[in-house]
N, C-alpha and C. Protein backbone atom coordinates (compact mmCIF):
# COMPACT_ATOMS: atom_id res chain seq x y z
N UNK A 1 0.82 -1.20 0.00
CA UNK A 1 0.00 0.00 0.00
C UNK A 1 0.86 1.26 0.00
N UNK A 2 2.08 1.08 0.49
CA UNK A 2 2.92 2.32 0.93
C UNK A 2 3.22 2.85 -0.29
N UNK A 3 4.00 2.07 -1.21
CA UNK A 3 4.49 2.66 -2.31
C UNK A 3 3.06 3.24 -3.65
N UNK A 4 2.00 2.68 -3.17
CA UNK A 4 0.65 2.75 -4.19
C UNK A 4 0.50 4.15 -3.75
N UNK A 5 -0.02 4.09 -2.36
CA UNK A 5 -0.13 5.56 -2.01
C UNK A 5 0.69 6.82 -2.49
N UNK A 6 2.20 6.41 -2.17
CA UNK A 6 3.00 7.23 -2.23
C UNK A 6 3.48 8.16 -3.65
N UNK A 7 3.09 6.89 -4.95
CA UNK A 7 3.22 7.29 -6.23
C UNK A 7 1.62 8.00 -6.55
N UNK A 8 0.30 7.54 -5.88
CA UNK A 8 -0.33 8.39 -6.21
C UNK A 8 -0.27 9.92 -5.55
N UNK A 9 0.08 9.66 -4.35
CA UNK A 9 0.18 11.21 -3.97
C UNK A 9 1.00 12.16 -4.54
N UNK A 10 2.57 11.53 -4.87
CA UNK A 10 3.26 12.42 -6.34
C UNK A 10 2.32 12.57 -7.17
N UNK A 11 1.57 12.06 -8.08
CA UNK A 11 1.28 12.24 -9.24
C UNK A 11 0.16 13.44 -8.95
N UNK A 12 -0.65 13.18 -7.51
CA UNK A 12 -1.72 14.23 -7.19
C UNK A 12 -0.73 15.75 -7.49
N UNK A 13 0.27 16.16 -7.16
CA UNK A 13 1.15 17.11 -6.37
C UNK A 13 1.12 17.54 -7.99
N UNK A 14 2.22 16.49 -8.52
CA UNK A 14 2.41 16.93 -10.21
C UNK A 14 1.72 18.00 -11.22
N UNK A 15 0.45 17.08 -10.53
CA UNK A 15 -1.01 17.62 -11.28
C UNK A 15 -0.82 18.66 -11.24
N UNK A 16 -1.65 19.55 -10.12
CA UNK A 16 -1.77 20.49 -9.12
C UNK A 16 -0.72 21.41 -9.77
N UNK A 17 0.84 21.47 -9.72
CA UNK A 17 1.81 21.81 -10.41
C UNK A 17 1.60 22.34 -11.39
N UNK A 18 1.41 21.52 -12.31
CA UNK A 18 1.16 21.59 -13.49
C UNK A 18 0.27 22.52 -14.47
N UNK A 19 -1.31 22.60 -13.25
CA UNK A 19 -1.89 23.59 -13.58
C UNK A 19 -1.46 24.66 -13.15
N UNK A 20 -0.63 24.90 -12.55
CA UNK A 20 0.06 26.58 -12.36
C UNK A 20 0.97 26.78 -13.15
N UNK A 21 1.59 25.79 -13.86
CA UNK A 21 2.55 26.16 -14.66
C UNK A 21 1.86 26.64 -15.87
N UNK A 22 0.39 26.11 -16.11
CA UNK A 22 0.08 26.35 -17.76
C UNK A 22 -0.91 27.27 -17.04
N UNK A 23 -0.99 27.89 -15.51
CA UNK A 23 -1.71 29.24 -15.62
C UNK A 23 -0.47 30.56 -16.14
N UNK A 24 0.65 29.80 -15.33
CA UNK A 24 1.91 30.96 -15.49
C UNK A 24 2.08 31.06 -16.73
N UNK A 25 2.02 30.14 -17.70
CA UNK A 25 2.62 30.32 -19.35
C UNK A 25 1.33 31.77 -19.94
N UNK A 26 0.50 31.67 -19.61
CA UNK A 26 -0.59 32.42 -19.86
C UNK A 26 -0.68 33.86 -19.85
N UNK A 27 0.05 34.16 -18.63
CA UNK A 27 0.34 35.41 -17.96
C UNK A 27 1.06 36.09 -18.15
N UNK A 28 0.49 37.31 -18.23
CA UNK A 28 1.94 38.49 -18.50
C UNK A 28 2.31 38.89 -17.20
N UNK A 29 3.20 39.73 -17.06
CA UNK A 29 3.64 40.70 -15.79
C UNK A 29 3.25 41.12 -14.87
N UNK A 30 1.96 42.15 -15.35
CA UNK A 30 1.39 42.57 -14.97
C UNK A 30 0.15 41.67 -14.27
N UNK A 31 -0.08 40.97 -15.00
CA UNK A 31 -1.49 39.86 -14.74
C UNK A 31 -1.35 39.12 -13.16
N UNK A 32 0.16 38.89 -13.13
CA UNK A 32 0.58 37.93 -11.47
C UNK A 32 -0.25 39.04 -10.20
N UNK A 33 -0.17 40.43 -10.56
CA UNK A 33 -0.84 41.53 -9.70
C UNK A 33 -2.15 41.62 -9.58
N UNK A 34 -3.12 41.09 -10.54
CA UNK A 34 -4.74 41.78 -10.91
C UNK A 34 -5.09 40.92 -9.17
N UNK A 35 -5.78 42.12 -8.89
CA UNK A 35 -6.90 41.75 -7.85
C UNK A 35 -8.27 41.94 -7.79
N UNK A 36 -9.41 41.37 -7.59
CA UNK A 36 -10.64 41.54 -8.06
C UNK A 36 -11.07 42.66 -7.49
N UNK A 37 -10.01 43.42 -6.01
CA UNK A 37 -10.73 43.83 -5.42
C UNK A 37 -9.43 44.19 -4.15
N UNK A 38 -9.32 45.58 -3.50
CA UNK A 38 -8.18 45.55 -2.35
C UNK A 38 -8.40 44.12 -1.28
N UNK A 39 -9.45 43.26 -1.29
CA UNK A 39 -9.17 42.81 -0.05
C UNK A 39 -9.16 40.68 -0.64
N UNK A 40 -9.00 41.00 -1.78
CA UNK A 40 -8.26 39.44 -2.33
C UNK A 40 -6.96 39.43 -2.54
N UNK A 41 -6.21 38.18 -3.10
CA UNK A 41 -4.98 38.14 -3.00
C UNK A 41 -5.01 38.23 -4.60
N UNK A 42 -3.58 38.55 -4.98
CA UNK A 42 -3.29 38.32 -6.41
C UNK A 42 -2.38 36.54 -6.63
N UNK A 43 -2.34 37.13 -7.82
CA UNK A 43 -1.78 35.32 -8.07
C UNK A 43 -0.25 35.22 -6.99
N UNK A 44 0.42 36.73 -7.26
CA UNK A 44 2.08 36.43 -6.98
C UNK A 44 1.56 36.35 -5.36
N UNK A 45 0.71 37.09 -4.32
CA UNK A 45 0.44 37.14 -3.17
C UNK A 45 0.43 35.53 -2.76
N UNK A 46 -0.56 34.67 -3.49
CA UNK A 46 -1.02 32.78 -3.40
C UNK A 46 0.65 32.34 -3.61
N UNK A 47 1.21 33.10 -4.82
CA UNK A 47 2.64 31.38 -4.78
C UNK A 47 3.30 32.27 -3.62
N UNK A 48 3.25 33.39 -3.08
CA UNK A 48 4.37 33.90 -1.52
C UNK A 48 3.68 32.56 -0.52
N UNK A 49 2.55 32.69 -0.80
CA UNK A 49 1.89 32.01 0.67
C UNK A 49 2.26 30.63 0.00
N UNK A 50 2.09 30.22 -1.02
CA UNK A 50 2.68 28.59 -1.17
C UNK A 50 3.30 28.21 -0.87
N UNK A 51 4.93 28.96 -1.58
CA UNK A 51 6.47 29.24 -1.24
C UNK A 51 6.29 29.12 0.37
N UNK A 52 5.88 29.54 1.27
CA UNK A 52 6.08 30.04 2.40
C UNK A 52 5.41 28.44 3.36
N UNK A 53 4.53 28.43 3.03
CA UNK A 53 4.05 26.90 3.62
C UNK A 53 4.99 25.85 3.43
N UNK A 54 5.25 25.64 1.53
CA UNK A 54 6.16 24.43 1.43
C UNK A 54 7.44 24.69 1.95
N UNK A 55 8.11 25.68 2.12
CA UNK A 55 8.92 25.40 2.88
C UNK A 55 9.18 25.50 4.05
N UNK A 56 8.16 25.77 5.11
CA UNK A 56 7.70 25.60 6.00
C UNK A 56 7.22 24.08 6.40
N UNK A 57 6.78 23.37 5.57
CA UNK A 57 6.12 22.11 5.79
C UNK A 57 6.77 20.67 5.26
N UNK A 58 7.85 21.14 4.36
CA UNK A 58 8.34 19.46 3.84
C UNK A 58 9.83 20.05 4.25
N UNK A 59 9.74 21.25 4.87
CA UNK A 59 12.08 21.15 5.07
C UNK A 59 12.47 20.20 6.34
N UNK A 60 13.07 19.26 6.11
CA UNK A 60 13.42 18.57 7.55
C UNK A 60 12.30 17.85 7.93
N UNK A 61 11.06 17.60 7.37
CA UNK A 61 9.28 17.43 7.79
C UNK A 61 9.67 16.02 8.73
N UNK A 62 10.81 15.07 8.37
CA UNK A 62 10.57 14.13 9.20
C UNK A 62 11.24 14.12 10.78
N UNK A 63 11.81 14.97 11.01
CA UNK A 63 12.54 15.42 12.25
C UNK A 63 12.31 16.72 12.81
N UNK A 64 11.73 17.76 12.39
CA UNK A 64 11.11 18.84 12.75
C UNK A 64 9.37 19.09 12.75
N UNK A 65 9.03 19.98 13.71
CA UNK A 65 7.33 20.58 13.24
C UNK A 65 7.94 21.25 11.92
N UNK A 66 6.28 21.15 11.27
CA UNK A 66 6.20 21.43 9.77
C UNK A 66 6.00 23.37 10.52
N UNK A 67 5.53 23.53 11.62
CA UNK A 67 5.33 24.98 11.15
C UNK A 67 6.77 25.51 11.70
N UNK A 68 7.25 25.84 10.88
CA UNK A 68 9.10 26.44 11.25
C UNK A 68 9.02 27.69 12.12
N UNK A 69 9.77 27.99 13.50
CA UNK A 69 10.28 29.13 14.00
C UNK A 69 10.32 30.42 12.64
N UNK A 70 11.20 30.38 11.31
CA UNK A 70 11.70 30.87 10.79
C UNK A 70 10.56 31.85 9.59
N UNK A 71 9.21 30.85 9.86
CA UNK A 71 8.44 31.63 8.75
C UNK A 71 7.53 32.57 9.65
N UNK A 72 7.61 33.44 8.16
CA UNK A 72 6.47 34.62 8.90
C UNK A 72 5.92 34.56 7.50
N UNK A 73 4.27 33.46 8.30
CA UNK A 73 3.50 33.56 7.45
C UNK A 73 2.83 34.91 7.22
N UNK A 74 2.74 35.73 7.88
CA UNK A 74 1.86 37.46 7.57
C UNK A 74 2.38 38.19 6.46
N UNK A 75 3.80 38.01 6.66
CA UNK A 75 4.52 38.59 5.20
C UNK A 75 4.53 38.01 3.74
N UNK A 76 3.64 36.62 4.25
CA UNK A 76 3.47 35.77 2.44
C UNK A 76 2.23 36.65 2.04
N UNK A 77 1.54 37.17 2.74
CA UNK A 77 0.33 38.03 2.67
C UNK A 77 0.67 39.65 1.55
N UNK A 78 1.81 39.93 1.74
CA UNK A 78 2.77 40.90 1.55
C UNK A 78 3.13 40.85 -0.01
N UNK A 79 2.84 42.24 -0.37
CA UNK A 79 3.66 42.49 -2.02
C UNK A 79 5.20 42.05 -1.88
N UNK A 80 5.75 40.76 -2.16
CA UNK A 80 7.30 40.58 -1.95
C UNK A 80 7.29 40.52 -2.91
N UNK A 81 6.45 39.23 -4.14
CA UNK A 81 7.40 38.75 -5.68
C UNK A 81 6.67 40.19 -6.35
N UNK A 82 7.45 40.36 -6.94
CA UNK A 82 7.25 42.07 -7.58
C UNK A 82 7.55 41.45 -9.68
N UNK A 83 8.24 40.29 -10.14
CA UNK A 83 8.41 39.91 -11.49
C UNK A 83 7.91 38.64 -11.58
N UNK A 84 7.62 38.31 -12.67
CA UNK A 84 6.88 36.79 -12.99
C UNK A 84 8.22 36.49 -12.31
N UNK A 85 9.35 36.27 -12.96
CA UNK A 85 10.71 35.38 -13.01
C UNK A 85 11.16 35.27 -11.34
N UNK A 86 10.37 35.75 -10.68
CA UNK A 86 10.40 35.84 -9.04
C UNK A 86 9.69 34.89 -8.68
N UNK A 87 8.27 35.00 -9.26
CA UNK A 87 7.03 34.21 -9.14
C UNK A 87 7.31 32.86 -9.69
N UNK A 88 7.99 32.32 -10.59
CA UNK A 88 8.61 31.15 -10.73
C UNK A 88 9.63 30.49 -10.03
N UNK A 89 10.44 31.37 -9.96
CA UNK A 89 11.61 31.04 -8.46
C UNK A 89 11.13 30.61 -7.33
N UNK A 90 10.46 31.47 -7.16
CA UNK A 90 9.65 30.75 -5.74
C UNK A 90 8.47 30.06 -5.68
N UNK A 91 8.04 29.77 -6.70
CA UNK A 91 7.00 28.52 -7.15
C UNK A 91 7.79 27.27 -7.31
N UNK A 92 8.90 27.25 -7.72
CA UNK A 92 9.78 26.25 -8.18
C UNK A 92 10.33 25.46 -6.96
N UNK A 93 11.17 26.65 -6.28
CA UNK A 93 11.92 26.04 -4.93
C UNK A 93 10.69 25.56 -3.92
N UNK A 94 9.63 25.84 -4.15
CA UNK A 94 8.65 25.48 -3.07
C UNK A 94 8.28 24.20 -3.56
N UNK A 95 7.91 23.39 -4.39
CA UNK A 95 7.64 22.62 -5.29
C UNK A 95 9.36 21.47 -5.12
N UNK A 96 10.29 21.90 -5.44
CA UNK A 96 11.10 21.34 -5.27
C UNK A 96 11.51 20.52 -3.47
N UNK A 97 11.08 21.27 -2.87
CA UNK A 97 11.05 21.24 -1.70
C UNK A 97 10.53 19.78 -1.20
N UNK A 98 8.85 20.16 -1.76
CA UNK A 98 8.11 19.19 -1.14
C UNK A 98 8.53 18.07 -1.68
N UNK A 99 9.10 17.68 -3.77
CA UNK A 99 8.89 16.55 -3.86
C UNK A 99 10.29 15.75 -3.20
N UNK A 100 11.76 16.70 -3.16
CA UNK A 100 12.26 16.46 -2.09
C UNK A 100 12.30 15.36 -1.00
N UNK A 101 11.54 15.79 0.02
CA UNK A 101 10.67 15.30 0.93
C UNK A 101 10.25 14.36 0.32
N UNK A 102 9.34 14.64 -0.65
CA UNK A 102 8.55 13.01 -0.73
C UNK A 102 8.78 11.90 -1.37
N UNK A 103 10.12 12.38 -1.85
CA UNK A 103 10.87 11.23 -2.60
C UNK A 103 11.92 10.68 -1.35
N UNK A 104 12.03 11.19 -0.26
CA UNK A 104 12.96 10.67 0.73
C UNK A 104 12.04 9.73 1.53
N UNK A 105 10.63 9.11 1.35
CA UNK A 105 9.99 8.54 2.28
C UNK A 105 10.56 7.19 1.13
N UNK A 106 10.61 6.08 2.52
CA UNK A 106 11.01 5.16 2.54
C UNK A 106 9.76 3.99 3.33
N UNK A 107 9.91 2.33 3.21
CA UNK A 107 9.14 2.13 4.21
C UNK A 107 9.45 1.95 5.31
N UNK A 108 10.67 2.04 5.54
CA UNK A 108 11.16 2.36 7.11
C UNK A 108 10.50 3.90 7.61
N UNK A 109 10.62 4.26 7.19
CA UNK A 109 9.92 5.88 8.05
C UNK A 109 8.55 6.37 7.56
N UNK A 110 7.81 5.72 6.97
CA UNK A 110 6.62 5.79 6.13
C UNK A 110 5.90 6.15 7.57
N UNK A 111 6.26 5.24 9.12
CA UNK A 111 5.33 4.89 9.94
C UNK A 111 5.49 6.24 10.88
N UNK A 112 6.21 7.02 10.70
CA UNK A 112 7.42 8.01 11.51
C UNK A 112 5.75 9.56 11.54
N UNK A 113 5.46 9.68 12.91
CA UNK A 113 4.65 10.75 12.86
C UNK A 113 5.24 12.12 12.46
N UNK A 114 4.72 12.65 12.21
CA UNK A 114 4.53 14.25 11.21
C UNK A 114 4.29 14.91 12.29
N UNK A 115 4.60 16.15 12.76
CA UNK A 115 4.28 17.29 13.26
C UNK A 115 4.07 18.45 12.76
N UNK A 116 2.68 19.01 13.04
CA UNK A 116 2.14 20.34 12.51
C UNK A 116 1.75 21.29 13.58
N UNK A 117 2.51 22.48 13.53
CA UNK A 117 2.31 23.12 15.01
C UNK A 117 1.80 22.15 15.98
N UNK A 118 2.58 21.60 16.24
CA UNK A 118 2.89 20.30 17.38
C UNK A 118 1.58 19.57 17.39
N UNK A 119 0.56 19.51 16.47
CA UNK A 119 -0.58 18.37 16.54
C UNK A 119 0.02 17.25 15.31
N UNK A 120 -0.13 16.27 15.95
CA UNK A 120 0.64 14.96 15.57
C UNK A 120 -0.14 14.23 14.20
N UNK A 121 0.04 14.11 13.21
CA UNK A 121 -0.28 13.68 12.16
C UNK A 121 0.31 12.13 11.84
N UNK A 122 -0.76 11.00 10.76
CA UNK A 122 0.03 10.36 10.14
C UNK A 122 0.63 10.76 8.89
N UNK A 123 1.57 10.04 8.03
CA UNK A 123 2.25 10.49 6.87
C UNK A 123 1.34 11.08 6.31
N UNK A 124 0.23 9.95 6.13
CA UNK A 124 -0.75 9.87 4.95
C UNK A 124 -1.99 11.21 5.42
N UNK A 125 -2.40 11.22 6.49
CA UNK A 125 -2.94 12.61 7.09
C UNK A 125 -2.31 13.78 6.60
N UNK A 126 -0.61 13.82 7.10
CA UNK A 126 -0.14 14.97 6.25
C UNK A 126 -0.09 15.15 5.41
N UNK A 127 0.34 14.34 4.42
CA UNK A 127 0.22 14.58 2.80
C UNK A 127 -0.95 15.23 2.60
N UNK A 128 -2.43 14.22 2.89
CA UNK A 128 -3.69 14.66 2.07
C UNK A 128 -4.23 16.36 2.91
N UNK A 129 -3.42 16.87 3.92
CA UNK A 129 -3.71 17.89 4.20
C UNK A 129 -3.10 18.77 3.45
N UNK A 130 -2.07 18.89 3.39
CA UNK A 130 -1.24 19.43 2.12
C UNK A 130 -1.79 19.50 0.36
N UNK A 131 -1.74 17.96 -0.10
CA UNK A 131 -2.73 18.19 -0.93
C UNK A 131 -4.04 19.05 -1.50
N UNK A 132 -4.60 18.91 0.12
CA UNK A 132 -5.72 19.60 -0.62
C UNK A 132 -5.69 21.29 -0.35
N UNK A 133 -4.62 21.41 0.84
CA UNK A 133 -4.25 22.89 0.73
C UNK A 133 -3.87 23.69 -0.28
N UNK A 134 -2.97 22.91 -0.84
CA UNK A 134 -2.57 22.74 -2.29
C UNK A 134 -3.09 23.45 -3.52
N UNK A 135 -4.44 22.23 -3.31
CA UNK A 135 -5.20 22.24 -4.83
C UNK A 135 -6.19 23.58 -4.12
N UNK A 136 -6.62 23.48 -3.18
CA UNK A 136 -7.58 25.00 -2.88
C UNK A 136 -6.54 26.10 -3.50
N UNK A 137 -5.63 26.37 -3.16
CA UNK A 137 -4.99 27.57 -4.18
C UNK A 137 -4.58 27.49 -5.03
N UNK A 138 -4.16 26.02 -5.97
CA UNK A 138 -3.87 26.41 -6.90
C UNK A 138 -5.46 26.45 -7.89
N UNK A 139 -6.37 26.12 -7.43
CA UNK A 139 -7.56 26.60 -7.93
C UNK A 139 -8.13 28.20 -8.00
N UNK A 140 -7.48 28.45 -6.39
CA UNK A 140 -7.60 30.09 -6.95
C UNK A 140 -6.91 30.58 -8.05
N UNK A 141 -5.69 30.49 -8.13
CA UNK A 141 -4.71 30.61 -9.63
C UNK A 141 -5.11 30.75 -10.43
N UNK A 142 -6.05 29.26 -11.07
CA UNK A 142 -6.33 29.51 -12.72
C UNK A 142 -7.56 30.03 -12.16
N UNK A 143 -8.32 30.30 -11.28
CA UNK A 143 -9.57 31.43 -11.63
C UNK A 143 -9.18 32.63 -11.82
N UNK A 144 -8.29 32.84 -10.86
CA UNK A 144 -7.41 34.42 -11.14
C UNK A 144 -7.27 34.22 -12.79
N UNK A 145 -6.76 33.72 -13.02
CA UNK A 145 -5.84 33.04 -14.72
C UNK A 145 -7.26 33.69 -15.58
N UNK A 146 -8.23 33.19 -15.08
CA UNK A 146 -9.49 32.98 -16.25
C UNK A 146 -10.01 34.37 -16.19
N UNK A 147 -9.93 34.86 -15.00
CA UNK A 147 -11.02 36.37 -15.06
C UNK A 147 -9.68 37.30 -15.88
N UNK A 148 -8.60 37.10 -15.72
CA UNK A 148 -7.51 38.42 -15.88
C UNK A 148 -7.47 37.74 -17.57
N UNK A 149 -7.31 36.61 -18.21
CA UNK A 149 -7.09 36.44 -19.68
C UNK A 149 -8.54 36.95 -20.37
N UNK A 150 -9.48 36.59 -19.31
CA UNK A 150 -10.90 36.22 -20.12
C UNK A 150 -10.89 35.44 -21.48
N UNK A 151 -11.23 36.30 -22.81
CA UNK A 151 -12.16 34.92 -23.80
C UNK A 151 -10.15 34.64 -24.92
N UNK A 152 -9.24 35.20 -23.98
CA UNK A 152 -7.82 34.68 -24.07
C UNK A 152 -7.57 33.48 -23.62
N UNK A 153 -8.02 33.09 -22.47
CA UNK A 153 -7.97 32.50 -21.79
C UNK A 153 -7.66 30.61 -22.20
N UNK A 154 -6.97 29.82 -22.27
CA UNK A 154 -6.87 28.78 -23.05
C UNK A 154 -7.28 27.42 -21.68
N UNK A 155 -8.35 26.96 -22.23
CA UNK A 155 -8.76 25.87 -21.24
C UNK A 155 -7.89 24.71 -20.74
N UNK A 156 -7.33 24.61 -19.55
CA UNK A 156 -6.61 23.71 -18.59
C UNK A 156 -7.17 22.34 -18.63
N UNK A 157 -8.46 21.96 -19.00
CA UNK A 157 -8.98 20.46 -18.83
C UNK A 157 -9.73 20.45 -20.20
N UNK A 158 -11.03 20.15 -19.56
CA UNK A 158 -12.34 19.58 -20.81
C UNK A 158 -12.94 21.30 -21.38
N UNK A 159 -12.80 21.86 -22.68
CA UNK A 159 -13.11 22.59 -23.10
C UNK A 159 -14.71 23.12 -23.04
N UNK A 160 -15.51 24.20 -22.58
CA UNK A 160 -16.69 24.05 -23.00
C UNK A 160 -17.11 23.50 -23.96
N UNK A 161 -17.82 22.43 -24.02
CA UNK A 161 -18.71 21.92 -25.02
C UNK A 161 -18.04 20.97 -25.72
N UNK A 162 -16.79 20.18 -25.09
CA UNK A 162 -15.99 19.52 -25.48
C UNK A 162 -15.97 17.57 -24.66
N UNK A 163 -16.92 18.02 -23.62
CA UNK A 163 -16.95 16.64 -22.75
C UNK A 163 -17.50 15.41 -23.80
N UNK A 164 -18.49 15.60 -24.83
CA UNK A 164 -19.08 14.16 -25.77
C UNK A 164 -17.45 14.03 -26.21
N UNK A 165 -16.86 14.86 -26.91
CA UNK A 165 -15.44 14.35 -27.90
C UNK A 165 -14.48 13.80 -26.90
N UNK A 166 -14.07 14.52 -25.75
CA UNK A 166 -13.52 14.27 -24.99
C UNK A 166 -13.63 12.67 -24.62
N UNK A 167 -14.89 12.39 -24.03
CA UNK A 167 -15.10 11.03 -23.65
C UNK A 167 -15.14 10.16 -24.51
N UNK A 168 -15.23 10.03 -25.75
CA UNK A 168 -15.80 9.15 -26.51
C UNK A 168 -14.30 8.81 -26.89
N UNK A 169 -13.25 9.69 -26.99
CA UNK A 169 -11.67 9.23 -26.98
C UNK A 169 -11.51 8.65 -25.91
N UNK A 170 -11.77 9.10 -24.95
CA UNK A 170 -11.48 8.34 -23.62
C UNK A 170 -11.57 6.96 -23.84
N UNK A 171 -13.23 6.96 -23.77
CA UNK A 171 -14.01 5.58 -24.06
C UNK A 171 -13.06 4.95 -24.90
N UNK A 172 -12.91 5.53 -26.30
CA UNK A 172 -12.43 4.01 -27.32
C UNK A 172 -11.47 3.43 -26.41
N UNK A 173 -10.66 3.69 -26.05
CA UNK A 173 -9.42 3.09 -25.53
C UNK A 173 -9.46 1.96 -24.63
N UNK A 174 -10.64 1.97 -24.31
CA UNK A 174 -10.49 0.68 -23.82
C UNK A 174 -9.92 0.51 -21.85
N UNK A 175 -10.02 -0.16 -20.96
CA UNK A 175 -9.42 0.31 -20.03
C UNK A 175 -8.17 0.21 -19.89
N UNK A 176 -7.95 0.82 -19.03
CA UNK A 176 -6.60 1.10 -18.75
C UNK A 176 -5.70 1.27 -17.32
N UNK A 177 -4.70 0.66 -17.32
CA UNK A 177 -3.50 1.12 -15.65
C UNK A 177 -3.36 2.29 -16.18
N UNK A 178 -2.92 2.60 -15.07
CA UNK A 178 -2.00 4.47 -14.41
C UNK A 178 -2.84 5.03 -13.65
N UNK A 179 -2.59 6.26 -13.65
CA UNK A 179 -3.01 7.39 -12.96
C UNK A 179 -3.83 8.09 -13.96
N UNK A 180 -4.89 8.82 -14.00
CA UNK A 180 -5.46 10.04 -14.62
C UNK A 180 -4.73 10.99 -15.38
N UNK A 181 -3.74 11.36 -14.34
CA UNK A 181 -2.83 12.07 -15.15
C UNK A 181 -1.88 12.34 -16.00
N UNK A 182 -1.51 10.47 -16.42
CA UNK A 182 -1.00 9.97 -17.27
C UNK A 182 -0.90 10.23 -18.62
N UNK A 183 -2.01 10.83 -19.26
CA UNK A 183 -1.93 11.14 -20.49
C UNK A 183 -2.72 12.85 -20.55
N UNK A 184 -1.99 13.43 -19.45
CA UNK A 184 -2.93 14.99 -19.48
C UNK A 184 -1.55 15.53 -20.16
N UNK A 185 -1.90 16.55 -21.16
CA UNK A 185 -0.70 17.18 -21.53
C UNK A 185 -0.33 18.34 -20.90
C-alpha cells in the first residue's frame, strides 16, 4: 500500500503543479498583480503564501514541526514577488522542496509521525492535508488566470462543449493502468 499511495500522492502534487505552470505560461507581468478587489490576494500574493508553507512544511518534515520558527507567514500576505521570473523562483523552490521530501519517504519511516504546530499527524494525514491545501490555491490561480485572460484564456482540462469528444476518446481506448494524469498534456 505504501508505495501505491505514495506514487499516487506524487502524481496528485504533479497535477496540481502543473496547472500553475500552464496558468503561469498564460500570464503576463502585470497579470501575477490583478486583484478583483483591495481585499483578495493576487496570483504572486497565493505562490508567496505557497512558497512560504512548502517550505515551512516538507524542510526537515521528518525530524522537525512542519510549522518552522523561521516563517512569517503574515509577510506571504505581503507584495514581496514584484516579477513573474520571481514568481517562478519561488513557485519552483517550493515545489522542489516538497517533492524532495517526498521522494525521501522510505518504508522504514513511512510509519514516523509528522508534526504540525505540534498536533501529531500520520504520513498519509499529512500529505492529504497538504494536498488539498494545495489544490484550494492552486484553484484560486487559474480562476485568477481565467477572469484576468478572459475569452484569451486557453482551457486547462475539458473545453466548453468539449466533454461528448472528450469522452468518446477516452471511451475508445479501452481500459486502462496508471493514474489520470497519465496522459494529461
Amino acid at each position: 500500500m505504501i508505495p501505491n499511495y505514495l506514487n499516487s500522492v506524487i502524481k496528485q502534487f504533479e497535477y496540481y503543479k502543473s496547472l500553475g505552470d500552464k496558468t503561469f505560461a498564460q500570464l503576463d507581468e502585470n497579470d501575477i498583480h490583478w486583484t478583483a478587489d483591495p481585499n483578495t490576494n493576487s496570483i504572486a500574493i497565493i505562490v508567496n503564501h505557497l512558497w512560504g508553507n512548502m517550505m515551512s512544511r516538507w524542510t526537515n518534515f521528518l525530524t522537525t514541526d512542519g510549522e518552522k520558527e523561521w516563517r512569517q507567514r503574515d509577510l506571504e500576505f505581503e507584495k514581496v514577488i514584484k516579477t513573474k521570473a520571481d514568481l517562478i523562483d519561488k513557485w519552483e523552490e517550493g515545489w522542489r522542496c516538497l517533492f524532495g521530501a517526498l521522494y525521501s519517504i522510505t518504508p522504514d519511516n513511512f510509519d514516523r509521525p509528522i508534526y504540525i504546530r505540534k498536533q501529531k499527524h500520520t504520513m498519509i494525514e499529512a500529505f492529504n492535508r497538504q494536498l488539498c491545501h494545495y489544490a484550494y490555491h492552486v484553484g484560486q490561480i487559474v480562476l485568477i488566470g481565467t477572469q484576468v485572460k478572459g475569452n484569451n484564456w486557453q482551457s486547462l482540462s475539458i473545453p466548453k462543449g468539449g466533454s461528448k469528444a472528450f469522452n468518446e476518446e477516452k471511451m475508445s481506448r479501452g481500459k486502462l493502468d496508471g493514474h489520470f494524469t497519465d496522459d494529461i498534456k
